[in-house]
N, C-alpha and C. Protein backbone atom coordinates (compact mmCIF):
# COMPACT_ATOMS: atom_id res chain seq x y z
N UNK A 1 2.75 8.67 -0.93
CA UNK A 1 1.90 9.32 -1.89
C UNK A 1 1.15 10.50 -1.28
N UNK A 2 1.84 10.99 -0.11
CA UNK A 2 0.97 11.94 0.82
C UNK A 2 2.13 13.27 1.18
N UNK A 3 2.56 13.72 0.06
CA UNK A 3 3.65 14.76 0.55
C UNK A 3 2.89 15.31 0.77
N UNK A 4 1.86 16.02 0.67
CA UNK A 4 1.64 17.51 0.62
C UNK A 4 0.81 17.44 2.19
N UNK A 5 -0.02 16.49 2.46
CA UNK A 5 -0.67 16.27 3.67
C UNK A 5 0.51 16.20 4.65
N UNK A 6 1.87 14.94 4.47
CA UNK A 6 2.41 14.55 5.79
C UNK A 6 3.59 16.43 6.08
N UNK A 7 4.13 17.04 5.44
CA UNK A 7 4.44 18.24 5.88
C UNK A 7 3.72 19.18 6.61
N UNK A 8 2.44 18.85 6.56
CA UNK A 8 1.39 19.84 7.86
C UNK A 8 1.43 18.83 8.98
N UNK A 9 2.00 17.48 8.75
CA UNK A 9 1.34 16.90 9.77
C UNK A 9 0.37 16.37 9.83
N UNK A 10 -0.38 15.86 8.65
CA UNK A 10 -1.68 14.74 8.40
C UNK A 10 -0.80 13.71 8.18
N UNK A 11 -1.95 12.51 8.78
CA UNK A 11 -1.00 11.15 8.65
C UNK A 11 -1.76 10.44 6.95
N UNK A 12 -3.00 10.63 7.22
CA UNK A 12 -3.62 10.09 6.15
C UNK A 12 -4.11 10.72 4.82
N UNK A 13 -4.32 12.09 5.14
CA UNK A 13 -4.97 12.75 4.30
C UNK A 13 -4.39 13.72 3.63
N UNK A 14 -4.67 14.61 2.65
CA UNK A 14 -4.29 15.10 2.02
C UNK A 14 -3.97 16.54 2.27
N UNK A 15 -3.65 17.43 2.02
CA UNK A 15 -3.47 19.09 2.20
C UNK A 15 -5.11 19.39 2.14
N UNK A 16 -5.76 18.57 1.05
CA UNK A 16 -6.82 19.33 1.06
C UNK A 16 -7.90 18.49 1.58
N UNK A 17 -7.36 17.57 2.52
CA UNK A 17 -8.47 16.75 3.88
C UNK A 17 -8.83 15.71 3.16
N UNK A 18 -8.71 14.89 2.15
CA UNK A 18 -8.99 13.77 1.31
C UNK A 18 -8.17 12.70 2.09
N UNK A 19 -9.16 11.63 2.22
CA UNK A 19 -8.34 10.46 2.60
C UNK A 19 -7.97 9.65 1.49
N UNK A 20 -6.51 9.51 1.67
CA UNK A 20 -6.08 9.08 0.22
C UNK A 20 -5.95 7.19 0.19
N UNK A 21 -5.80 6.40 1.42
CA UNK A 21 -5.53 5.37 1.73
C UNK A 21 -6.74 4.71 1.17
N UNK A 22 -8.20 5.24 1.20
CA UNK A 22 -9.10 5.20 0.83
C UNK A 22 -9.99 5.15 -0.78
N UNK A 23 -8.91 5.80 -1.49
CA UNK A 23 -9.49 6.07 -2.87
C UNK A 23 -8.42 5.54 -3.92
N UNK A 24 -8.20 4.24 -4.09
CA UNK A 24 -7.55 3.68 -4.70
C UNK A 24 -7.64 2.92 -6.19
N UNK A 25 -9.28 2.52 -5.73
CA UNK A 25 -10.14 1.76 -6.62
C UNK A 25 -10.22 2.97 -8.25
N UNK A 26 -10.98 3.84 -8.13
CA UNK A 26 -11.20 4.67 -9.18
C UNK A 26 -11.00 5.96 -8.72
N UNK A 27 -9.81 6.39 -8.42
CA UNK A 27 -9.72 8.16 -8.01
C UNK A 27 -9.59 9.48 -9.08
N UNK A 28 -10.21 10.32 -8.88
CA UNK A 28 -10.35 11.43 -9.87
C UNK A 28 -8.84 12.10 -9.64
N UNK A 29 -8.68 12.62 -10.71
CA UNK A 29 -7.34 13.46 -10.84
C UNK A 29 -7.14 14.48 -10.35
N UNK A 30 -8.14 15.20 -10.40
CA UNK A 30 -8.82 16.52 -9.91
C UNK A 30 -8.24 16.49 -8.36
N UNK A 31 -8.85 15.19 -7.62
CA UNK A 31 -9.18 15.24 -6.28
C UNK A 31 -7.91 14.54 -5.82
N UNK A 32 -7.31 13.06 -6.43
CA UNK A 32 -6.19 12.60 -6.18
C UNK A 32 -4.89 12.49 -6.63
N UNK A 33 -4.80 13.71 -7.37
CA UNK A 33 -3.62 13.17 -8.14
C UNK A 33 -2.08 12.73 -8.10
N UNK A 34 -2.00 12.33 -6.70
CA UNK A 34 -0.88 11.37 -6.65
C UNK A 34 -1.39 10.14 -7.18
N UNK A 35 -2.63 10.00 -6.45
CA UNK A 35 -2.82 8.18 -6.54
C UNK A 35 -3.77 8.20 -8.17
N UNK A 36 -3.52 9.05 -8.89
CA UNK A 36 -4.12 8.73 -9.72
C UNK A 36 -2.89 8.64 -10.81
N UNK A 37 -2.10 9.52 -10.79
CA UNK A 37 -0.47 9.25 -11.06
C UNK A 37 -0.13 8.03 -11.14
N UNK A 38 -0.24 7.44 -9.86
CA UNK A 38 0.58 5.95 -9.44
C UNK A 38 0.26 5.30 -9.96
N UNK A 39 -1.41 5.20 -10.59
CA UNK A 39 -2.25 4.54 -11.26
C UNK A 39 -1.50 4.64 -12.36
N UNK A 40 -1.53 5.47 -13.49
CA UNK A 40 -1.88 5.94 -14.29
C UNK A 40 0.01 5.33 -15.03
N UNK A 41 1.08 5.43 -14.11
CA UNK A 41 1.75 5.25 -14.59
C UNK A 41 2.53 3.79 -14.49
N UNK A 42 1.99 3.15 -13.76
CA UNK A 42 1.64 1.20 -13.23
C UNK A 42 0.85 1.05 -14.94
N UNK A 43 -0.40 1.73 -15.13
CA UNK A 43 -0.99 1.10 -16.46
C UNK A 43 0.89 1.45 -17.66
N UNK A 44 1.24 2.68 -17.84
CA UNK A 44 2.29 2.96 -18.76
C UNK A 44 3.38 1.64 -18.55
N UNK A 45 3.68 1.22 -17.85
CA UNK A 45 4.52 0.72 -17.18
C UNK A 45 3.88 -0.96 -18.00
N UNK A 46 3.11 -1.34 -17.32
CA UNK A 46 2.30 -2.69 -18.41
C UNK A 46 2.63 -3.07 -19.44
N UNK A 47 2.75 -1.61 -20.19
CA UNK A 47 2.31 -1.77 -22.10
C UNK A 47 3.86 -2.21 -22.55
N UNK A 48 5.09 -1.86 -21.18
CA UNK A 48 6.11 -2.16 -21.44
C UNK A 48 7.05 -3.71 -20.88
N UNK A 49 6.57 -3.61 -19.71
CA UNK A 49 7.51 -4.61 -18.79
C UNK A 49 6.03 -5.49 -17.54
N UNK A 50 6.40 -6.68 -17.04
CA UNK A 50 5.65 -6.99 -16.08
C UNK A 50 6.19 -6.61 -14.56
N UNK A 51 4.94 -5.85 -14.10
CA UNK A 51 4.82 -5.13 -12.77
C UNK A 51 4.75 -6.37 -11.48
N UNK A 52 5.90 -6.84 -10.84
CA UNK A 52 5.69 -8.09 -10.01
C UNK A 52 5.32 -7.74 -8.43
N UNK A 53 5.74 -6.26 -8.09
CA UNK A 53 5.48 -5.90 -6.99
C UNK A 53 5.12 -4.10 -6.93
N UNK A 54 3.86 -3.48 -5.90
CA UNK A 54 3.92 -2.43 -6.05
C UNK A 54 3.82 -2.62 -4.13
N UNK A 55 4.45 -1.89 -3.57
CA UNK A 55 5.03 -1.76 -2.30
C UNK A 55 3.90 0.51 -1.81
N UNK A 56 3.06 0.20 -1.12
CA UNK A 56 2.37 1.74 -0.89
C UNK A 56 3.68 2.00 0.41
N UNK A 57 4.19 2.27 1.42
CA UNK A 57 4.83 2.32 2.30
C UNK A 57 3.91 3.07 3.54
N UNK A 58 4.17 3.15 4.84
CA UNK A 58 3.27 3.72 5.89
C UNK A 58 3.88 3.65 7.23
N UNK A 59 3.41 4.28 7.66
CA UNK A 59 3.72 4.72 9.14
C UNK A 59 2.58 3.98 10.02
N UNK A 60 2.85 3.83 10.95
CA UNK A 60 1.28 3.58 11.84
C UNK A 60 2.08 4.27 13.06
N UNK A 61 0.80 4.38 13.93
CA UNK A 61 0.65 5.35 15.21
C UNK A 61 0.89 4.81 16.53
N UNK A 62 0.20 3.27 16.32
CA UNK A 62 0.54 2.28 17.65
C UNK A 62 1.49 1.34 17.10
N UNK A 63 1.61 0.82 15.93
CA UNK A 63 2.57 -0.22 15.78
C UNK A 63 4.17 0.07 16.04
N UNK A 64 5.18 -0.30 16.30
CA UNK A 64 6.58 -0.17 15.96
C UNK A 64 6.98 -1.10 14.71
N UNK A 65 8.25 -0.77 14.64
CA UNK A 65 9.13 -1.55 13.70
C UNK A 65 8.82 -1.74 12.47
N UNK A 66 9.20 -2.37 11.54
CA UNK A 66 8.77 -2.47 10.38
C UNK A 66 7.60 -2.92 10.06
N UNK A 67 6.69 -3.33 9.09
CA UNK A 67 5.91 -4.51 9.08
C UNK A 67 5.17 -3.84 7.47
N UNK A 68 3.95 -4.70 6.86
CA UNK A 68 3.62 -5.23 5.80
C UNK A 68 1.69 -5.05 6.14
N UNK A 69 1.22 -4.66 5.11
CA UNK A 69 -0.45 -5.12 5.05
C UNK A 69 -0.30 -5.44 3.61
N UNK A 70 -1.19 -6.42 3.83
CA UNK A 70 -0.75 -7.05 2.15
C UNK A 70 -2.72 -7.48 1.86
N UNK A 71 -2.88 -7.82 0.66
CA UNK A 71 -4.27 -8.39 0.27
C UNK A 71 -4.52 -9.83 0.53
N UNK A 72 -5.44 -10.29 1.10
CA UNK A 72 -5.39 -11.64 0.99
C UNK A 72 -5.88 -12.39 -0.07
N UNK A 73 -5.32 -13.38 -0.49
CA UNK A 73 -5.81 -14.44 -1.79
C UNK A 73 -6.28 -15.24 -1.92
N UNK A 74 -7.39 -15.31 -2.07
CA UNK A 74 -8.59 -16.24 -2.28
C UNK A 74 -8.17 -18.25 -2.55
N UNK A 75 -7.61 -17.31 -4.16
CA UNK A 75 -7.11 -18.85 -4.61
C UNK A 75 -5.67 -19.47 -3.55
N UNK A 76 -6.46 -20.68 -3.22
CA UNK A 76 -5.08 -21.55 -2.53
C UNK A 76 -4.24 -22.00 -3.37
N UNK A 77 -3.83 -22.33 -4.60
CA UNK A 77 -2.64 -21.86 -5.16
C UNK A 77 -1.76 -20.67 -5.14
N UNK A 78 -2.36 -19.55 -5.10
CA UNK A 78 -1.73 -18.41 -4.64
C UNK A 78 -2.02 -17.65 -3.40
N UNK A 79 -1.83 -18.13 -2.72
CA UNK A 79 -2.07 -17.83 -1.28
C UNK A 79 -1.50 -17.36 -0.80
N UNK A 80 0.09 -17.70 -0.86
CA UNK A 80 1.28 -17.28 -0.42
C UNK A 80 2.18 -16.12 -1.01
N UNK A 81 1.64 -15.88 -1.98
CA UNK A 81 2.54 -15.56 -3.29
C UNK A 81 2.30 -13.78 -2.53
N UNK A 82 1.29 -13.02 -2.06
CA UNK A 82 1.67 -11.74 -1.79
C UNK A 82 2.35 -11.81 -0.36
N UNK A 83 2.90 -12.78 0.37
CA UNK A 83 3.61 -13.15 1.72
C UNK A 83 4.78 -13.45 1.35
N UNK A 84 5.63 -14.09 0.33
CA UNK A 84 6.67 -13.93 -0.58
C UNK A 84 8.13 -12.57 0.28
N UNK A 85 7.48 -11.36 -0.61
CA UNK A 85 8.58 -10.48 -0.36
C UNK A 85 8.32 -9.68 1.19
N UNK A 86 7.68 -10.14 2.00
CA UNK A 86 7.52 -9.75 3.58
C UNK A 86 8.31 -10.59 4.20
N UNK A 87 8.22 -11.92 3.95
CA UNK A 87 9.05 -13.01 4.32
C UNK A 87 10.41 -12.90 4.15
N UNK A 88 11.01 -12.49 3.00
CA UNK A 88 12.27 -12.15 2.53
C UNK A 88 13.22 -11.30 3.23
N UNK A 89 11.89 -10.16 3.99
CA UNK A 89 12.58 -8.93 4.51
C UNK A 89 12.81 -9.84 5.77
N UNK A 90 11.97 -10.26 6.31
CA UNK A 90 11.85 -10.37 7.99
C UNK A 90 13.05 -11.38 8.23
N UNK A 91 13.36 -12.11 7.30
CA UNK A 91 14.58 -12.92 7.29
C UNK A 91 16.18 -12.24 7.39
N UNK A 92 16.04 -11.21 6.73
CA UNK A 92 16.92 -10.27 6.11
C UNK A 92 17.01 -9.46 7.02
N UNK A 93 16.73 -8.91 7.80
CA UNK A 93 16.68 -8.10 8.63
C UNK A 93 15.92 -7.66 10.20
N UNK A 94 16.74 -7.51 10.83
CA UNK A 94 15.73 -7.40 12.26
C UNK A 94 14.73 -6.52 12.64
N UNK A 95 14.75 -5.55 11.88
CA UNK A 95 14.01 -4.24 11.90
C UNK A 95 12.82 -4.86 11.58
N UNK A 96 12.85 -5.72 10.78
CA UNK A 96 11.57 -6.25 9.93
C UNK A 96 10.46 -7.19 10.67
N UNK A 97 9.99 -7.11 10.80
CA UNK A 97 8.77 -8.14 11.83
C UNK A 97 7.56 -8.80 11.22
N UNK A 98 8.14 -9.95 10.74
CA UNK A 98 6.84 -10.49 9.48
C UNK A 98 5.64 -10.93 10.39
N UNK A 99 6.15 -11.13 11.63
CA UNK A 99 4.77 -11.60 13.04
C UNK A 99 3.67 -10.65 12.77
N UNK A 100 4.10 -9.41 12.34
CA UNK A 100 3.29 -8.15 12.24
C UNK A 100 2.49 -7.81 11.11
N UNK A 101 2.81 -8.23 10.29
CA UNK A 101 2.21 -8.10 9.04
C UNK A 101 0.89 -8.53 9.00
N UNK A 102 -0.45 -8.04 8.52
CA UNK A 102 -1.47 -8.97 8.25
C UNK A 102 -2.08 -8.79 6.38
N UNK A 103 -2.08 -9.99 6.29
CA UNK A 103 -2.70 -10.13 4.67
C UNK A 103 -4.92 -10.48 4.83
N UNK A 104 -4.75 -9.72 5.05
CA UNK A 104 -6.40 -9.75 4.72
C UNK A 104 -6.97 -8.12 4.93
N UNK A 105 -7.75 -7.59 3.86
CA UNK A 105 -8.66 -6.34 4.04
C UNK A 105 -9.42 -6.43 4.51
N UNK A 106 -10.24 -5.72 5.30
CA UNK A 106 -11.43 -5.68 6.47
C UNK A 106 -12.43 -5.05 5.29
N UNK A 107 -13.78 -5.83 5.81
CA UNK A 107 -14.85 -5.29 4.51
C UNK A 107 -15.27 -3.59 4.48
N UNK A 108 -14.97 -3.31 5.87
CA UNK A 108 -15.38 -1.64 6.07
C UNK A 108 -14.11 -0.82 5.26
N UNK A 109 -13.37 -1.23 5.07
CA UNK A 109 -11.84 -0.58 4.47
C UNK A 109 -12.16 -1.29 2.74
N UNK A 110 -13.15 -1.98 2.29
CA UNK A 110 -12.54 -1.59 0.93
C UNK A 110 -13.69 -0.64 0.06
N UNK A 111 -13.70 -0.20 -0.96
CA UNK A 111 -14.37 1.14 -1.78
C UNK A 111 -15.04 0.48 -2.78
């Protein structure tokens, strides 16, 4: 969701210095409009069919190989359920490293 930033060579931010990883919750159009796009067309998407997975994709700087950040889930009935399609890959493929993955947001990272 970062063309215009990752062609200069920003990893996170935008052409116009916005951190976009960051503004997910309620982003202006003005300021984000990829991720307000992505938004915007996940709601279109609703009114028609159920949305079972939305996948952001990323690079990191120290990690290798594949891997997953996922949300963590409160309810212990669904606990597992966003660990599901990480599991699938890491089975499926060697590239994939489900060891790597972590499901929980850090309180300074959410908006």
């Amino acid at each position: 969701l970062n063309p215009d930033g990752v062609i200069v060579g920003n990893y996170r931010s935008s052409l116009a210095a916005r951190d976009l990883n960051r503004n997910y919750k309620n982003p202006i159009k003005d300021a984000y409009p990829s991720i307000w796009s992505v938004k915007a067309m996940i709601r279109r998407m609703l009114t028609e069919r159920e949305v079972v997975l939305y996948c952001d994709l990323h690079g990191h700087s120290r990690k290798m190989n594949v891997f997953m950040y996922g949300c963590e889930n409160k309810d212990p009935s669904l606990r597992l359920q966003e660990r599901v399609f990480p599991n699938m890959m890491g089975r499926n493929t060697s590239k994939f490293k489900y060891s790597s993955c972590r499901f929980k947001v850090q309180k300074n990272k959410i908006i």
